[in-house]
C-alpha atoms as a PDB file:
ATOM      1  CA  UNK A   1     -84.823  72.356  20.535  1.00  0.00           C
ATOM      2  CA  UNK A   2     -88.355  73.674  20.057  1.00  0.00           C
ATOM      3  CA  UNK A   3     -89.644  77.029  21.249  1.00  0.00           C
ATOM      4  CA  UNK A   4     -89.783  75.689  24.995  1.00  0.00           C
ATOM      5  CA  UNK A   5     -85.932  77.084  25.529  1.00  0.00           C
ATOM      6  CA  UNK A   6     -86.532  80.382  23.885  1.00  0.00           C
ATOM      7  CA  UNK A   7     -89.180  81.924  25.587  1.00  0.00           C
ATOM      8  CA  UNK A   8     -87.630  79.978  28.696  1.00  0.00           C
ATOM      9  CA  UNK A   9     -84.609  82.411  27.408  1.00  0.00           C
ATOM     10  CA  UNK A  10     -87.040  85.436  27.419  1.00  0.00           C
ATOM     11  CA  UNK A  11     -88.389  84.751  31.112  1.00  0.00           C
ATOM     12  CA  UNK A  12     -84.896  84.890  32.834  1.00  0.00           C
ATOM     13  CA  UNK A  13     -84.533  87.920  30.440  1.00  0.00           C
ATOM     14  CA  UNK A  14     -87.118  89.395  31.963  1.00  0.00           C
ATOM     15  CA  UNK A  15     -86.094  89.178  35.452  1.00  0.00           C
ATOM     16  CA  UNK A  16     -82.522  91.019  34.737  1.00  0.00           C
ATOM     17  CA  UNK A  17     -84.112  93.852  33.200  1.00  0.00           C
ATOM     18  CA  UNK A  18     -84.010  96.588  35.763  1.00  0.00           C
ATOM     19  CA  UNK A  19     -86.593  99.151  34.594  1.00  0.00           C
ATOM     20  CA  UNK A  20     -89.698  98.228  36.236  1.00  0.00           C
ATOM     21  CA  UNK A  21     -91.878  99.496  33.467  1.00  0.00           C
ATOM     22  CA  UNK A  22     -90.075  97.762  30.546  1.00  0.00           C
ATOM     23  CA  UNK A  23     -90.076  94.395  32.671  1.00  0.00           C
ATOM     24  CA  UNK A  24     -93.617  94.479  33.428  1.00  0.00           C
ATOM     25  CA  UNK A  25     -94.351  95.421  29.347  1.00  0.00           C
ATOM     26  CA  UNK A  26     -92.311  92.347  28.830  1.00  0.00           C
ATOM     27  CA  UNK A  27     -93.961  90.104  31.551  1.00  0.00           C
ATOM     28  CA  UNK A  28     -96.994  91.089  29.673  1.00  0.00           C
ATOM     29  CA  UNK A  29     -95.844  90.788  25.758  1.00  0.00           C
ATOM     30  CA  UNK A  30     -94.879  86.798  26.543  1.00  0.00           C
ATOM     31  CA  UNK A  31     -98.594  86.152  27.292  1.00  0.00           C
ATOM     32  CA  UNK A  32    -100.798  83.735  24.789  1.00  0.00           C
ATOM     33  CA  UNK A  33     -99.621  83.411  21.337  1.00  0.00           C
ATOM     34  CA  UNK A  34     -96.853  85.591  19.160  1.00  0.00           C
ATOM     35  CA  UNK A  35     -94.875  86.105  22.517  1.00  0.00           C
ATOM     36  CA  UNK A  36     -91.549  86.046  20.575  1.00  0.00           C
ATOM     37  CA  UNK A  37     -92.768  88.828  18.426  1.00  0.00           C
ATOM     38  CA  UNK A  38     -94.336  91.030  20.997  1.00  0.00           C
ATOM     39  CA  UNK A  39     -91.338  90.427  22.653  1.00  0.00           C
ATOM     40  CA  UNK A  40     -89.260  91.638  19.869  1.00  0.00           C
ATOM     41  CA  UNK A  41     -91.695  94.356  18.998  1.00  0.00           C
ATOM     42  CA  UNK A  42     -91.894  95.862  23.199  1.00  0.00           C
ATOM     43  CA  UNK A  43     -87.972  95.397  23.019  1.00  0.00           C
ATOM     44  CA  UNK A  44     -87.604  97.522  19.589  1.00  0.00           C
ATOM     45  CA  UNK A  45     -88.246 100.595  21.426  1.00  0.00           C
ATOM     46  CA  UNK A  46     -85.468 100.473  23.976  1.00  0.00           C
ATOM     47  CA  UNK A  47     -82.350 100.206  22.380  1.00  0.00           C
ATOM     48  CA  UNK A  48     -79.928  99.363  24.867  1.00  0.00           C
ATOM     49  CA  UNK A  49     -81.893  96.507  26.720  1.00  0.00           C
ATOM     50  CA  UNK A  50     -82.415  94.939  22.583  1.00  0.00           C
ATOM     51  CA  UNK A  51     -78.761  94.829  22.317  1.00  0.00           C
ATOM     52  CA  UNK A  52     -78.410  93.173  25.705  1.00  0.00           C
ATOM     53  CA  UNK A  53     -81.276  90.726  24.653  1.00  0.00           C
ATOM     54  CA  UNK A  54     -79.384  89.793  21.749  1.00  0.00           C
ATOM     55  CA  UNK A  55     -76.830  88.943  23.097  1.00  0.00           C
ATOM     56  CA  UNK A  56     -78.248  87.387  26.134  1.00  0.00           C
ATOM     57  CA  UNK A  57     -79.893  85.021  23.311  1.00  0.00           C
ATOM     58  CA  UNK A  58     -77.114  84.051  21.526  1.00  0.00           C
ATOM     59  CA  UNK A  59     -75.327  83.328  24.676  1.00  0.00           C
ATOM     60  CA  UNK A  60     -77.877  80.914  25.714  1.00  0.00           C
ATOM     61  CA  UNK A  61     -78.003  79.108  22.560  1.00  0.00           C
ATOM     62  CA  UNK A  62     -74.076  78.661  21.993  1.00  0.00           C
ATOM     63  CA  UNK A  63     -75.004  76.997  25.694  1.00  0.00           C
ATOM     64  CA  UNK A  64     -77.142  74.432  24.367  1.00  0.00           C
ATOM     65  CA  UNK A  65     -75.269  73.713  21.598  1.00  0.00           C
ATOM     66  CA  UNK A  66     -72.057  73.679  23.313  1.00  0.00           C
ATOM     67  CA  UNK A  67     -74.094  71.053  25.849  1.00  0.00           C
ATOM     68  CA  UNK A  68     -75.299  69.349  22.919  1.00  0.00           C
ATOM     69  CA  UNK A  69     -72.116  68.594  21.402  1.00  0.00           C
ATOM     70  CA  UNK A  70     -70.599  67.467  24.708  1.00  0.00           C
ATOM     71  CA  UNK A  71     -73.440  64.861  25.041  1.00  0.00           C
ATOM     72  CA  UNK A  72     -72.665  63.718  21.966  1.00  0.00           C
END
């Protein structure tokens, strides 16, 4: 699957986050290289929105797989 899906994941994260200040933090953590783990790290100080991005995540990869599976 590669790392093209998750940060893909963390974009459209991004833009359902309604605190303006913790979406632009975001915007800026996925910039250049380590975005997953600035991502993690801005994320790890808001509670709440973590445990929505969590499960966001999974969500979005039972997708693919599920997808995956049907192609095959």
């Amino acid at each position: 699957e590669g790392s093209r899906a998750g940060y893909r994941d963390m974009e459209l994260f991004i833009d359902l986050v309604e605190d303006p200040q913790l979406a632009d933090r975001l915007a800026w953590s996925i910039r250049g290289r380590g975005a997953f783990r600035w991502f993690k790290d801005v994320l790890a100080g808001w509670p709440d929105p973590l445990g929505r991005w969590y499960g966001f995540s999974n969500e979005r990869h039972y997708g693919r797989a599920r997808a995956w599976l049907a192609a095959e």
